[in-house]
C-alpha atoms as a PDB file:
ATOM      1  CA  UNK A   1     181.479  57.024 237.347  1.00  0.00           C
ATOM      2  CA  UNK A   2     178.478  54.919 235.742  1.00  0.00           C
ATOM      3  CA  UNK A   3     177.351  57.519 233.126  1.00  0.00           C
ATOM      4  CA  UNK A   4     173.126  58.055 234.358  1.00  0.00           C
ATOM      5  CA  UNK A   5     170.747  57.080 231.932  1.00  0.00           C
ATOM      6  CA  UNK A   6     167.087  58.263 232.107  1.00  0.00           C
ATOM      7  CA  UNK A   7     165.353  54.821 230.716  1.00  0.00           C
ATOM      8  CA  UNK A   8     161.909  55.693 232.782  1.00  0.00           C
ATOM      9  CA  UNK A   9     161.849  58.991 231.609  1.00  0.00           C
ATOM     10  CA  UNK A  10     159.533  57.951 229.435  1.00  0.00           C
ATOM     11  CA  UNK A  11     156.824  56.272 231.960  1.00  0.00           C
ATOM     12  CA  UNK A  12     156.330  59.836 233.052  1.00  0.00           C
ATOM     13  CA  UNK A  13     153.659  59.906 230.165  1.00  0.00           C
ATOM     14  CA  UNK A  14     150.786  59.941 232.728  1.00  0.00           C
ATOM     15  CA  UNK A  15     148.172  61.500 231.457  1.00  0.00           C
ATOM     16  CA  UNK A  16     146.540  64.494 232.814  1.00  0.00           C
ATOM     17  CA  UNK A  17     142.618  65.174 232.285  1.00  0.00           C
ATOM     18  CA  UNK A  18     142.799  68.731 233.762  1.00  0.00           C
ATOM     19  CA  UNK A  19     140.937  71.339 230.864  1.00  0.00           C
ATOM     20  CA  UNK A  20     140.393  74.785 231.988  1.00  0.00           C
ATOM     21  CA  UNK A  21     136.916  74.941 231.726  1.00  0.00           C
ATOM     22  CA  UNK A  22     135.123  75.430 235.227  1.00  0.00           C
ATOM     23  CA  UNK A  23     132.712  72.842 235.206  1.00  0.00           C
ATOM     24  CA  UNK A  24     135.517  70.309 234.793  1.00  0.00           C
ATOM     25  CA  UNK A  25     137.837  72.050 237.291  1.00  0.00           C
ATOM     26  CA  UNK A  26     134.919  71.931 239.587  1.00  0.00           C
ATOM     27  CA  UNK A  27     134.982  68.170 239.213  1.00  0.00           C
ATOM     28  CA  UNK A  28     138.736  67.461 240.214  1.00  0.00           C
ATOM     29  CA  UNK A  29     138.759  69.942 242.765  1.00  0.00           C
ATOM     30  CA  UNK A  30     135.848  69.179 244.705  1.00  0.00           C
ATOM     31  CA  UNK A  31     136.802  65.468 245.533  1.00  0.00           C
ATOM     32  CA  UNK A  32     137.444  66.156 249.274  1.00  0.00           C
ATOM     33  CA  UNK A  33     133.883  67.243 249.493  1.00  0.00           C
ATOM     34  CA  UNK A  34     132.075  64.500 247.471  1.00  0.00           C
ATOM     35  CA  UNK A  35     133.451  64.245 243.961  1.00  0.00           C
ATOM     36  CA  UNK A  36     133.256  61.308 242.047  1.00  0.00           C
ATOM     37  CA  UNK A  37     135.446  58.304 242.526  1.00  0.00           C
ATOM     38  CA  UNK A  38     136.486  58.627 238.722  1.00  0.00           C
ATOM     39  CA  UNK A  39     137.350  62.422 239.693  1.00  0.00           C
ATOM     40  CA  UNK A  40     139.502  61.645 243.005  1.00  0.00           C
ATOM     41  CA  UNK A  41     141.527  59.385 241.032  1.00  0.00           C
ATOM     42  CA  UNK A  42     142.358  61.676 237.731  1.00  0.00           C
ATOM     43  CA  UNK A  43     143.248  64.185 240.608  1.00  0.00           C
ATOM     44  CA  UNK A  44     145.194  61.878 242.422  1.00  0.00           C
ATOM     45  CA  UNK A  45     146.867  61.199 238.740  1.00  0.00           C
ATOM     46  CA  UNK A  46     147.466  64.352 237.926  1.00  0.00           C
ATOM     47  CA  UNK A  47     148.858  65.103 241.698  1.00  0.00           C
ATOM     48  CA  UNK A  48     151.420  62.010 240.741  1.00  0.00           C
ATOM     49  CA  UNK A  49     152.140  63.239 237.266  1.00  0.00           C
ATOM     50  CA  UNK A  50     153.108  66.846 238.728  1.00  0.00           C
ATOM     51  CA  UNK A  51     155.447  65.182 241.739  1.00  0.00           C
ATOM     52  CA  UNK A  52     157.562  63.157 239.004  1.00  0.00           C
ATOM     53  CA  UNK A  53     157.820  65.849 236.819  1.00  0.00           C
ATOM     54  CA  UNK A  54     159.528  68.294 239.679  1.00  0.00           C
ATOM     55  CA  UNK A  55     161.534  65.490 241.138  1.00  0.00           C
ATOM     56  CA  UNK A  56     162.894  64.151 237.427  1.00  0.00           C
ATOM     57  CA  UNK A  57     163.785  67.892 236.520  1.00  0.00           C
ATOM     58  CA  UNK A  58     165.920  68.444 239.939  1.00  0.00           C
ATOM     59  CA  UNK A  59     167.511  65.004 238.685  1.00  0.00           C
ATOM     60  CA  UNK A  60     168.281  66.084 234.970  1.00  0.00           C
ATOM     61  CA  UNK A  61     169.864  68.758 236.437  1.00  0.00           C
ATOM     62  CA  UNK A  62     171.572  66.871 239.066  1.00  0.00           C
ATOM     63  CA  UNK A  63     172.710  64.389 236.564  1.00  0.00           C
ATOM     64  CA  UNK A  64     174.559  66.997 234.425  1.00  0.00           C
ATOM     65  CA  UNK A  65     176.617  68.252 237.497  1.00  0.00           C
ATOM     66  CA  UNK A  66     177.668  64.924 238.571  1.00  0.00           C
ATOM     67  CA  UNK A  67     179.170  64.393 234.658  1.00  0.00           C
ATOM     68  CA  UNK A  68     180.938  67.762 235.137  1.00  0.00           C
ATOM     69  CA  UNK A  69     182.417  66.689 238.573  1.00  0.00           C
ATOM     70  CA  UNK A  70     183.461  63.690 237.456  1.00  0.00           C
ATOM     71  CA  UNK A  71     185.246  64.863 234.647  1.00  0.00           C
ATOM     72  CA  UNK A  72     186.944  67.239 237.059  1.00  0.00           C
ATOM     73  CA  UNK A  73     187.445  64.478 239.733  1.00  0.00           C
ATOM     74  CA  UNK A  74     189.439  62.491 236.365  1.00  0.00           C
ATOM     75  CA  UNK A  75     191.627  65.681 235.615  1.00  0.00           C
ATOM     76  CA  UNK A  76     192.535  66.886 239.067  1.00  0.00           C
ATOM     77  CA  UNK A  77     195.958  68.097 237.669  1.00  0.00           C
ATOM     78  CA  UNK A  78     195.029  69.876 235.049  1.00  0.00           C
ATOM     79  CA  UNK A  79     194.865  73.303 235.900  1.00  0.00           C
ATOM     80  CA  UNK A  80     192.527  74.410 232.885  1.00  0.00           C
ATOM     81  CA  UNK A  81     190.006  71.815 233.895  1.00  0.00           C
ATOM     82  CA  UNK A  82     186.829  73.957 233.913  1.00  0.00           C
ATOM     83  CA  UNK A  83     183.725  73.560 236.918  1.00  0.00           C
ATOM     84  CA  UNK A  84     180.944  75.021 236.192  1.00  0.00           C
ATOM     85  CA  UNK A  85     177.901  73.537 237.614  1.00  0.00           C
ATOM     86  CA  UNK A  86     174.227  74.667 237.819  1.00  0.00           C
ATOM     87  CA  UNK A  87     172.550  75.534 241.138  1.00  0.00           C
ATOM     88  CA  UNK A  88     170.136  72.798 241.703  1.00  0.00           C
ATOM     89  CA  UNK A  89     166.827  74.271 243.234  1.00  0.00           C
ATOM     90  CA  UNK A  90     163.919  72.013 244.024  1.00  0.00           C
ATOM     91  CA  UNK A  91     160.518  73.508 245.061  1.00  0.00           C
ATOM     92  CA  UNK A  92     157.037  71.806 246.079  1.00  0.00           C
ATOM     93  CA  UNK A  93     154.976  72.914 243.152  1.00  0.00           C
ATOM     94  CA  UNK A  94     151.735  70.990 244.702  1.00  0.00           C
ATOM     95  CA  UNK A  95     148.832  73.584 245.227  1.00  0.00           C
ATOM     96  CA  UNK A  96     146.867  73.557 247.680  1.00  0.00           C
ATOM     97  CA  UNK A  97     143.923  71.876 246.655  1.00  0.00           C
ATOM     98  CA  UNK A  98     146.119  69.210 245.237  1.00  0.00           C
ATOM     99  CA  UNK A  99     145.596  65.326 246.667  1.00  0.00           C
ATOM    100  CA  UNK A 100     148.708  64.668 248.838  1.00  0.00           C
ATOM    101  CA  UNK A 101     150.842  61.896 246.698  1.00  0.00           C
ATOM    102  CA  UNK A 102     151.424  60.438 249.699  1.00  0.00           C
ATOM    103  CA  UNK A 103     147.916  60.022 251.362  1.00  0.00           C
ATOM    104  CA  UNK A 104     145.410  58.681 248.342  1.00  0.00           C
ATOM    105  CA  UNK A 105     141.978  59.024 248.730  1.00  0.00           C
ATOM    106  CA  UNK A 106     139.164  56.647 249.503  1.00  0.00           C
ATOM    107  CA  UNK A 107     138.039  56.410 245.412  1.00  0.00           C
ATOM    108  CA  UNK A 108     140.998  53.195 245.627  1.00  0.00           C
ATOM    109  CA  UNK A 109     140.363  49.944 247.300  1.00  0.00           C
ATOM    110  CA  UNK A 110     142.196  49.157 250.462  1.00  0.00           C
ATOM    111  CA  UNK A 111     145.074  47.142 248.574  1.00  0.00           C
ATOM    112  CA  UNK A 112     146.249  49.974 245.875  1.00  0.00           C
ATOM    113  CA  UNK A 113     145.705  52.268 248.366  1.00  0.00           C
ATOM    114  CA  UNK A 114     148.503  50.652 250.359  1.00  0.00           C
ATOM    115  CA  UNK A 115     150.337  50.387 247.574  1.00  0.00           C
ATOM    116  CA  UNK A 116     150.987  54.313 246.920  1.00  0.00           C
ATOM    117  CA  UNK A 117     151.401  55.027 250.732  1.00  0.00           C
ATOM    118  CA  UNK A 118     154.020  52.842 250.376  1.00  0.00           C
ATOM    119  CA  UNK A 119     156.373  53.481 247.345  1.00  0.00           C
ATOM    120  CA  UNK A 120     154.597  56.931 247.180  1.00  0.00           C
ATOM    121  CA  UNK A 121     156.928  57.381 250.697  1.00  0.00           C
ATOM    122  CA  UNK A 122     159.762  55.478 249.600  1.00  0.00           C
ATOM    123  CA  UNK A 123     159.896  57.316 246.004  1.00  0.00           C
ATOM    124  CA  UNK A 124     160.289  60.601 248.182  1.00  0.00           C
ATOM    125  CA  UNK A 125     162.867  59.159 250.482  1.00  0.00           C
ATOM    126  CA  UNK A 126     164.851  58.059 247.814  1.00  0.00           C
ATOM    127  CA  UNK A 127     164.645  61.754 246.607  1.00  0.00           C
ATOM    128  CA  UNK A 128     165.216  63.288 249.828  1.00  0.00           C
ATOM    129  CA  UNK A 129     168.447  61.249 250.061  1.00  0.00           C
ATOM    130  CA  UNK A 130     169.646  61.895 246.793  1.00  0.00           C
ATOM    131  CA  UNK A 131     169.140  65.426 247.496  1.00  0.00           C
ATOM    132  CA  UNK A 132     171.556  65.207 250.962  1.00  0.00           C
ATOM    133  CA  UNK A 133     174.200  63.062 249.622  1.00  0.00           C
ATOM    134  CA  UNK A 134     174.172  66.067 247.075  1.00  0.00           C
ATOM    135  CA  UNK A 135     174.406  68.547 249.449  1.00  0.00           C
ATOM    136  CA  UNK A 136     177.345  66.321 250.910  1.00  0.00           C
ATOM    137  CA  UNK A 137     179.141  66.351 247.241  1.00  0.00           C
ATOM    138  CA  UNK A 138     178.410  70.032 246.568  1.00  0.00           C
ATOM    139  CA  UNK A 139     180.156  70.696 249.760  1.00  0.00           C
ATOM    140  CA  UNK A 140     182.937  68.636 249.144  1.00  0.00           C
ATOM    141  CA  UNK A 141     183.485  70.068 245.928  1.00  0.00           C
ATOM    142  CA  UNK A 142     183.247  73.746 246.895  1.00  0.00           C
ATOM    143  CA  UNK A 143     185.740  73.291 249.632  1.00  0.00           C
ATOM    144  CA  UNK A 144     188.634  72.000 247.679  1.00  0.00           C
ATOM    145  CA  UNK A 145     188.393  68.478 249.560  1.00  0.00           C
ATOM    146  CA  UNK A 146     189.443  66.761 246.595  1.00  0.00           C
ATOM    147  CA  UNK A 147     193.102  67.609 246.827  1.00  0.00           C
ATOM    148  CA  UNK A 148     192.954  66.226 250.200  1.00  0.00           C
ATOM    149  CA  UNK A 149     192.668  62.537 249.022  1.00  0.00           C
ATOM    150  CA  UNK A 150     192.995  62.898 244.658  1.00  0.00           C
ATOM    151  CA  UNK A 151     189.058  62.595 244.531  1.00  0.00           C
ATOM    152  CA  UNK A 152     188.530  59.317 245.933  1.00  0.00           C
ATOM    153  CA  UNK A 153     185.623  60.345 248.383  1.00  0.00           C
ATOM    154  CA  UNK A 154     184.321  62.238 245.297  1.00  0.00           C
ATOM    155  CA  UNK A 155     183.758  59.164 242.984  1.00  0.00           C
ATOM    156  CA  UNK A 156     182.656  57.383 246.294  1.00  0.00           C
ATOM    157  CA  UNK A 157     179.695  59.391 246.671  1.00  0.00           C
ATOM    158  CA  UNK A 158     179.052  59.885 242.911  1.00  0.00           C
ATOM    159  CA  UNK A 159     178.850  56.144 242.975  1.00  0.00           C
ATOM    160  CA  UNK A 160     176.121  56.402 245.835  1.00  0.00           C
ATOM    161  CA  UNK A 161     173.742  58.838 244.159  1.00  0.00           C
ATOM    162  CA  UNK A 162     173.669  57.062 241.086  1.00  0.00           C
ATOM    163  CA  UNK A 163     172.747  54.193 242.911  1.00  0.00           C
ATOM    164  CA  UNK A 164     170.345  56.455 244.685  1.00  0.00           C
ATOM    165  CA  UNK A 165     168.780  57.254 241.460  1.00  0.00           C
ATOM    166  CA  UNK A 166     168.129  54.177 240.061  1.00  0.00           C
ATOM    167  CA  UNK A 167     166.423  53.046 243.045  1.00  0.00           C
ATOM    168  CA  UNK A 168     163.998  56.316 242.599  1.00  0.00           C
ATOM    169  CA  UNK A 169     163.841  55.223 239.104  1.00  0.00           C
ATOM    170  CA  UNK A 170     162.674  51.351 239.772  1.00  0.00           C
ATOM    171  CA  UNK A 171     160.322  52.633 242.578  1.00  0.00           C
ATOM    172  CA  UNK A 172     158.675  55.256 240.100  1.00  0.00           C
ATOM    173  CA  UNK A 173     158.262  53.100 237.378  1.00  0.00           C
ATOM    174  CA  UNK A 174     156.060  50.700 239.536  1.00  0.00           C
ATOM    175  CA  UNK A 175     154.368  53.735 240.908  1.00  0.00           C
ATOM    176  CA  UNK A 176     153.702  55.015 237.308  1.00  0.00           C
ATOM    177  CA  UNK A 177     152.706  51.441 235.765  1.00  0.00           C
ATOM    178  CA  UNK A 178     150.169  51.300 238.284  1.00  0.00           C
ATOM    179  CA  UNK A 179     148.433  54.844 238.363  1.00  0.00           C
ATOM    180  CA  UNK A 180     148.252  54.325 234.670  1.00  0.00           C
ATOM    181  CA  UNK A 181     146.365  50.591 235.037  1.00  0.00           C
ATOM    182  CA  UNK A 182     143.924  52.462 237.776  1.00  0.00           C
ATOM    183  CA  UNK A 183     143.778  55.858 235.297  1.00  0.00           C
ATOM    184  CA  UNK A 184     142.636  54.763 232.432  1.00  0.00           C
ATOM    185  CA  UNK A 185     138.908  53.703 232.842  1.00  0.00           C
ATOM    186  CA  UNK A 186     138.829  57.098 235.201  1.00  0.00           C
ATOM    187  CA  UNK A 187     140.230  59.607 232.262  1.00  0.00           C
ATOM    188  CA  UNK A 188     137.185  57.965 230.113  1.00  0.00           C
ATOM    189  CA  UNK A 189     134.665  58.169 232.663  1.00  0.00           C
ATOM    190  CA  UNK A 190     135.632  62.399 233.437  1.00  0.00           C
ATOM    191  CA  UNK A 191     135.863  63.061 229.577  1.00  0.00           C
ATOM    192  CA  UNK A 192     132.857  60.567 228.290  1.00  0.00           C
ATOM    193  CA  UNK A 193     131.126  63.689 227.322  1.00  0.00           C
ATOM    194  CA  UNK A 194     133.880  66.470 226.469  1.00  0.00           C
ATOM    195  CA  UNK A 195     133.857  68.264 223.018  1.00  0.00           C
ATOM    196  CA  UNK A 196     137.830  66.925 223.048  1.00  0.00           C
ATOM    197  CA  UNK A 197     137.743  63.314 224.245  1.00  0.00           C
ATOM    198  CA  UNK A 198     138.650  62.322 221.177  1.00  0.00           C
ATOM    199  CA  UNK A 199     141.482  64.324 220.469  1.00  0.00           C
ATOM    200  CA  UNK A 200     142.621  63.279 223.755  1.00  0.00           C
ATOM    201  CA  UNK A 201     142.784  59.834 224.036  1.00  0.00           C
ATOM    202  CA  UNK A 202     144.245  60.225 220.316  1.00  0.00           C
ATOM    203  CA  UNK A 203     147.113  61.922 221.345  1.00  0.00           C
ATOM    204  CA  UNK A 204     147.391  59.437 224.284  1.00  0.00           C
ATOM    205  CA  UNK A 205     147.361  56.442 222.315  1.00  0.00           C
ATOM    206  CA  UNK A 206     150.586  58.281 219.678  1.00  0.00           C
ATOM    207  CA  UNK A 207     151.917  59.600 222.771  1.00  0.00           C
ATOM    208  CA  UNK A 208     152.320  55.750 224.424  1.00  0.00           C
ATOM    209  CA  UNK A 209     153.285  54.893 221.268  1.00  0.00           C
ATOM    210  CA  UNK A 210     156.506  56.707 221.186  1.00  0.00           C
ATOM    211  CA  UNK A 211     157.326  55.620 224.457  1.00  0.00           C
ATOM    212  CA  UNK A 212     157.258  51.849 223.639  1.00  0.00           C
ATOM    213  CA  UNK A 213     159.664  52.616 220.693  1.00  0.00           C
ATOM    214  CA  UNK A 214     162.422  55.296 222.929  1.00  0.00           C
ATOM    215  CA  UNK A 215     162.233  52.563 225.867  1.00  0.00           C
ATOM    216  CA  UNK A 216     162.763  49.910 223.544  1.00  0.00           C
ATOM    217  CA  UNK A 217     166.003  52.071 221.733  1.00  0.00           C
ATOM    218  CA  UNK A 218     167.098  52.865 225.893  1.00  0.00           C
ATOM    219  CA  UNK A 219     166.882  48.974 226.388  1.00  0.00           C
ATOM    220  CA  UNK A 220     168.421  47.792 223.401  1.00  0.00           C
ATOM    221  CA  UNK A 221     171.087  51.024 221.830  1.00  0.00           C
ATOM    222  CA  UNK A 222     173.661  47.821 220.291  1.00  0.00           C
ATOM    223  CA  UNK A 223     173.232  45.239 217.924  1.00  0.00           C
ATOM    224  CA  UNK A 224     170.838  46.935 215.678  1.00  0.00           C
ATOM    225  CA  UNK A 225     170.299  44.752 212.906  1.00  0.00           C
ATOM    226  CA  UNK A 226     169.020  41.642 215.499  1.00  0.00           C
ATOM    227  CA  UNK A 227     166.116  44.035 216.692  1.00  0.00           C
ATOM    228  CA  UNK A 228     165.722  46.496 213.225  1.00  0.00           C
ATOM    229  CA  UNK A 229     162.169  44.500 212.628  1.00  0.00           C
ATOM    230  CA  UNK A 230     160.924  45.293 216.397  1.00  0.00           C
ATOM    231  CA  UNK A 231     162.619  49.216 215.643  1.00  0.00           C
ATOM    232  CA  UNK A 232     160.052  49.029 212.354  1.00  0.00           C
ATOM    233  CA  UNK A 233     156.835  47.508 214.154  1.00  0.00           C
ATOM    234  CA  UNK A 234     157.119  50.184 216.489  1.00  0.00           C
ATOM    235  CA  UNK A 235     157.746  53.005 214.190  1.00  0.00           C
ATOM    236  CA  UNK A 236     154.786  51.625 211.264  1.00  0.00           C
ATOM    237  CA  UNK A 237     152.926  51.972 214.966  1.00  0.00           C
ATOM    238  CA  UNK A 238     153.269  55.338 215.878  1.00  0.00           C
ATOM    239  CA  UNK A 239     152.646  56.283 211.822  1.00  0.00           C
ATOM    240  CA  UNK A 240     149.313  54.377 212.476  1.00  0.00           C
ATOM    241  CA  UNK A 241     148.116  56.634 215.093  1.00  0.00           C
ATOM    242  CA  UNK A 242     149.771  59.676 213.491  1.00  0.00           C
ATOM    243  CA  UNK A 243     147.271  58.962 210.603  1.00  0.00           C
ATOM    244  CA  UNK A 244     144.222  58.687 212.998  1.00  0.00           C
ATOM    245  CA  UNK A 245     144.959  61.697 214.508  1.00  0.00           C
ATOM    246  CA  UNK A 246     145.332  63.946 211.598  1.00  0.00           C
ATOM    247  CA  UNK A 247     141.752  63.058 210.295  1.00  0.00           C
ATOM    248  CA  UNK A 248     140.218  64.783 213.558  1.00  0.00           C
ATOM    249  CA  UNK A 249     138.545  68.303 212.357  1.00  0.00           C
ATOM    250  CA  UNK A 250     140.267  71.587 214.606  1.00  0.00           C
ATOM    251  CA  UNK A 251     139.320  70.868 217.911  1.00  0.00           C
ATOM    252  CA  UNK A 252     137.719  74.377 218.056  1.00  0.00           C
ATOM    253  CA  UNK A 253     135.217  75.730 221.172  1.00  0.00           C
ATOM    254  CA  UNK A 254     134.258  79.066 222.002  1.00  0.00           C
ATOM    255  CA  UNK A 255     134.757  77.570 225.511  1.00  0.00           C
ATOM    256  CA  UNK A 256     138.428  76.218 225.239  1.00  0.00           C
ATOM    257  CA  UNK A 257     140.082  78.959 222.927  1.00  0.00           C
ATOM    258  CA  UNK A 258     143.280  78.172 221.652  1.00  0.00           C
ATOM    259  CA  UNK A 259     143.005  74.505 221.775  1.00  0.00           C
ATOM    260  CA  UNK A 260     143.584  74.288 217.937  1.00  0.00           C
ATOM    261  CA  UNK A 261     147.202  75.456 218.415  1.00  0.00           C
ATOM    262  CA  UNK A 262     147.985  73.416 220.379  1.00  0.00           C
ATOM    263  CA  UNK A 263     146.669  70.596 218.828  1.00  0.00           C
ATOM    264  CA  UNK A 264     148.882  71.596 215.277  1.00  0.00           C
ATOM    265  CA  UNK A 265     151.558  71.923 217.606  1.00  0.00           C
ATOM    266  CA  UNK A 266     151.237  68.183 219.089  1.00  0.00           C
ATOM    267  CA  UNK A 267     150.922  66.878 215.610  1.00  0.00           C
ATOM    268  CA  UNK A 268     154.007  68.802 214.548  1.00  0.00           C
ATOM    269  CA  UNK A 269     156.272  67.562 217.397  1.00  0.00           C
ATOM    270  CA  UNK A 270     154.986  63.936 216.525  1.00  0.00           C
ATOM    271  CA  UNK A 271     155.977  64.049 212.879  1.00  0.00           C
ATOM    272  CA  UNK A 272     159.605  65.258 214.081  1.00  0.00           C
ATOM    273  CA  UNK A 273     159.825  62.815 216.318  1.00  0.00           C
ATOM    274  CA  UNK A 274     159.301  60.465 213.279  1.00  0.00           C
ATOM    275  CA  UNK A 275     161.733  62.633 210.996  1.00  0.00           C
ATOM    276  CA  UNK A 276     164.315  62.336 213.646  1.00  0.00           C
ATOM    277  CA  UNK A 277     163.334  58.398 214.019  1.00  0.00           C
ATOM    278  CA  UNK A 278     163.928  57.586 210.834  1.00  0.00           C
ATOM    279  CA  UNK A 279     166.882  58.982 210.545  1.00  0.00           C
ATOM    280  CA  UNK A 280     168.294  57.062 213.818  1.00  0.00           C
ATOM    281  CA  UNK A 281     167.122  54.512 212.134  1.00  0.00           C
ATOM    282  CA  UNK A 282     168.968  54.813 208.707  1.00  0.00           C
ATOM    283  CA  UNK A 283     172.148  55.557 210.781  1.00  0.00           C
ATOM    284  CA  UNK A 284     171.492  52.506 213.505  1.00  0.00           C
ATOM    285  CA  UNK A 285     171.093  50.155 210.168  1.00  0.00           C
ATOM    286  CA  UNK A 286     174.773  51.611 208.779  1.00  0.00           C
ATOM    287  CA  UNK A 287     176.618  51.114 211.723  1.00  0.00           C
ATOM    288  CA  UNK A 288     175.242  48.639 214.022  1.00  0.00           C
ATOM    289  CA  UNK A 289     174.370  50.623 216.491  1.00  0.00           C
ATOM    290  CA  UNK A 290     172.257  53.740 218.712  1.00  0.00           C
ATOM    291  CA  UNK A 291     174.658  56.266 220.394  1.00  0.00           C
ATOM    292  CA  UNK A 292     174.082  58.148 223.289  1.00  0.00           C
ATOM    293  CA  UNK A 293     173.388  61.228 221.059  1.00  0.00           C
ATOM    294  CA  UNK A 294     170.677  59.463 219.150  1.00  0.00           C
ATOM    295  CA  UNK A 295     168.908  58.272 222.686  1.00  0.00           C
ATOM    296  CA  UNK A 296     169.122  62.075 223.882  1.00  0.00           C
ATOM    297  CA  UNK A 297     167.816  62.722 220.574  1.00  0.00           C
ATOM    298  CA  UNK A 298     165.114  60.603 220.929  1.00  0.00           C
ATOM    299  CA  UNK A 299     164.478  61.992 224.484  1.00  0.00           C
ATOM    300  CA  UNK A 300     164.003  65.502 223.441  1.00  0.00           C
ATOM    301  CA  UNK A 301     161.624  64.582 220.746  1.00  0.00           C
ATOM    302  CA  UNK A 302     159.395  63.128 222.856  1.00  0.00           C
ATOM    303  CA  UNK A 303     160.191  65.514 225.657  1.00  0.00           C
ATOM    304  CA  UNK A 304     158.848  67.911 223.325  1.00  0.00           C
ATOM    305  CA  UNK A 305     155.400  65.652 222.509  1.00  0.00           C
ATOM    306  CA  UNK A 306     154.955  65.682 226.033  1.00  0.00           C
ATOM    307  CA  UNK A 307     155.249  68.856 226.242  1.00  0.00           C
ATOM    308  CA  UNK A 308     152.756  70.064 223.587  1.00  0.00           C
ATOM    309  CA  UNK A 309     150.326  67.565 224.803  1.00  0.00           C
ATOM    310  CA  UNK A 310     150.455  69.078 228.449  1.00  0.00           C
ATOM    311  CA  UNK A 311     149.898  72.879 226.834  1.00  0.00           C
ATOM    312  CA  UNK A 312     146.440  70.917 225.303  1.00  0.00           C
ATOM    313  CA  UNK A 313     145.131  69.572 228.297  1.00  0.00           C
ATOM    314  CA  UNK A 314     146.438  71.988 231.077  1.00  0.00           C
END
């Protein structure tokens, strides 16, 4: 079985503008009924960024029960050979008032509007299928059919959902790099006057930051020493806008309470994300090379940036 990699993980770094303050909920909800154009399209962002999210998690967890049967499928005689695998249980989290991913709104001209009907529609395809050839597996596997033929229909559809998956990958990265082209002059235009633009955009820009350097360790895990200059670039980057950030006062409001937590916690999980760097780094340098530990390393790093961003802005 070809191992799945997440390398567009990463491009799920849209960034959402939602802040629990009325006035600005107000603003992305009431698009349907004459919102601004800036509005329909943070909402239509944040609709996206909420779609990949639940789809990538059912695939994460998808991903670690096609390693396990795989691993079974290699030791069918073995009879200590241990299955467990986790029940895989996807739910549409959109609300109600959310813009359908599938059906964006008038705010984009008619071309990019095309656009995300169309890979918006093949993105969820590509899920849907995944999700029956699954179903197909997960049957398979339940009922013993293995014995039947030593696994060989096993790896055959292993083979097609990781095939499956890549293909949802390459369609949401294009998806992705092009919200985020169309985003960015909306985000400034719905925060130009909140007391936390700043902070923001100043996570965004260490956020983006760390992406460009765990892509670029996904893309290029071997022959260290030819790329250790582009590792250091990247890495002197994100210390840049780690020391721009942490010059920003508390972002303290009687109207957004709590938002100065958060905001230590973002700057925490950005200087482990360089501890844990540098230390890939040091390693990398030694031996020649990134493992797979140090890319899932990596990952959860700046899984957990991402996440103490979204518990600022949500």
């Amino acid at each position: 079985m070809k191992k799945l990699i997440f390398l567009l993980v990463f491009s799920f770094l849209l960034i959402s503008c939602k802040i629990d303050n009325e006035k600005w909920k107000e603003s992305l909800e009431s698009v349907a009924s004459g919102g601004s154009e800036a509005a329909e399209i943070v909402a239509y962002n944040n609709a996206l960024i909420k779609l990949s999210d639940n789809q990538h998690g059912y695939i994460q967890s998808l991903n670690g029960n096609l390693n396990r049967i795989a691993d079974k499928l290699l030791n069918l005689d073995d009879p200590y050979a241990y299955l467990s695998l986790t029940p895989l249980i996807y739910t549409n989290i959109q609300a109600y008032n959310d813009p359908d991913p599938e059906k964006p709104g008038s705010a984009f001209e008619k071309e990019d509007k095309e656009f995300f009907e169309k890979n918006v529609l093949a993105m969820n395809e590509l899920f849907r299928a995944i999700q029956n050839d699954y179903s197909k597996l997960d049957e398979y596997i339940k009922a013993e059919d293995f014995k039947d033929d030593q696994g060989k229909a096993g790896n055959e559809m292993i083979s097609q959902i990781d095939q499956l998956v890549e293909k949802y990958y390459d369609t949401n990265k294009i998806i992705t790099d092009k919200i985020v082209m169309l985003s960015e002059k909306a985000e400034w235009e719905v925060l130009k006057t909140h007391p936390f633009k700043d902070h923001i955009f100043a996570m965004k820009d260490a956020s983006n930051a760390v992406a460009d350097f765990v892509t670029f360790a996904y893309d290029n895990p071997e022959n260290y020493g030819s790329n250790e200059s582009k590792f250091k670039e990247l890495y002197e980057k994100i210390e840049a806008f780690n020391a721009q950030r942490e010059t920003l006062a508390s972002p303290q409001n009687s109207a957004y309470p709590g938002k100065e937590i958060y905001f230590s916690q973002y700057n925490k999980a950005v200087t482990d994300f360089l501890i844990e760097a540098r230390k890939i780094m040091r390693d990398a340098a030694a031996s020649g090379n990134l493992t797979q530990n140090n890319l899932n390393d990596l990952a959860r790093e700046e899984e957990n940036m991402r996440m103490t961003y979204n518990n600022f802005v949500d």
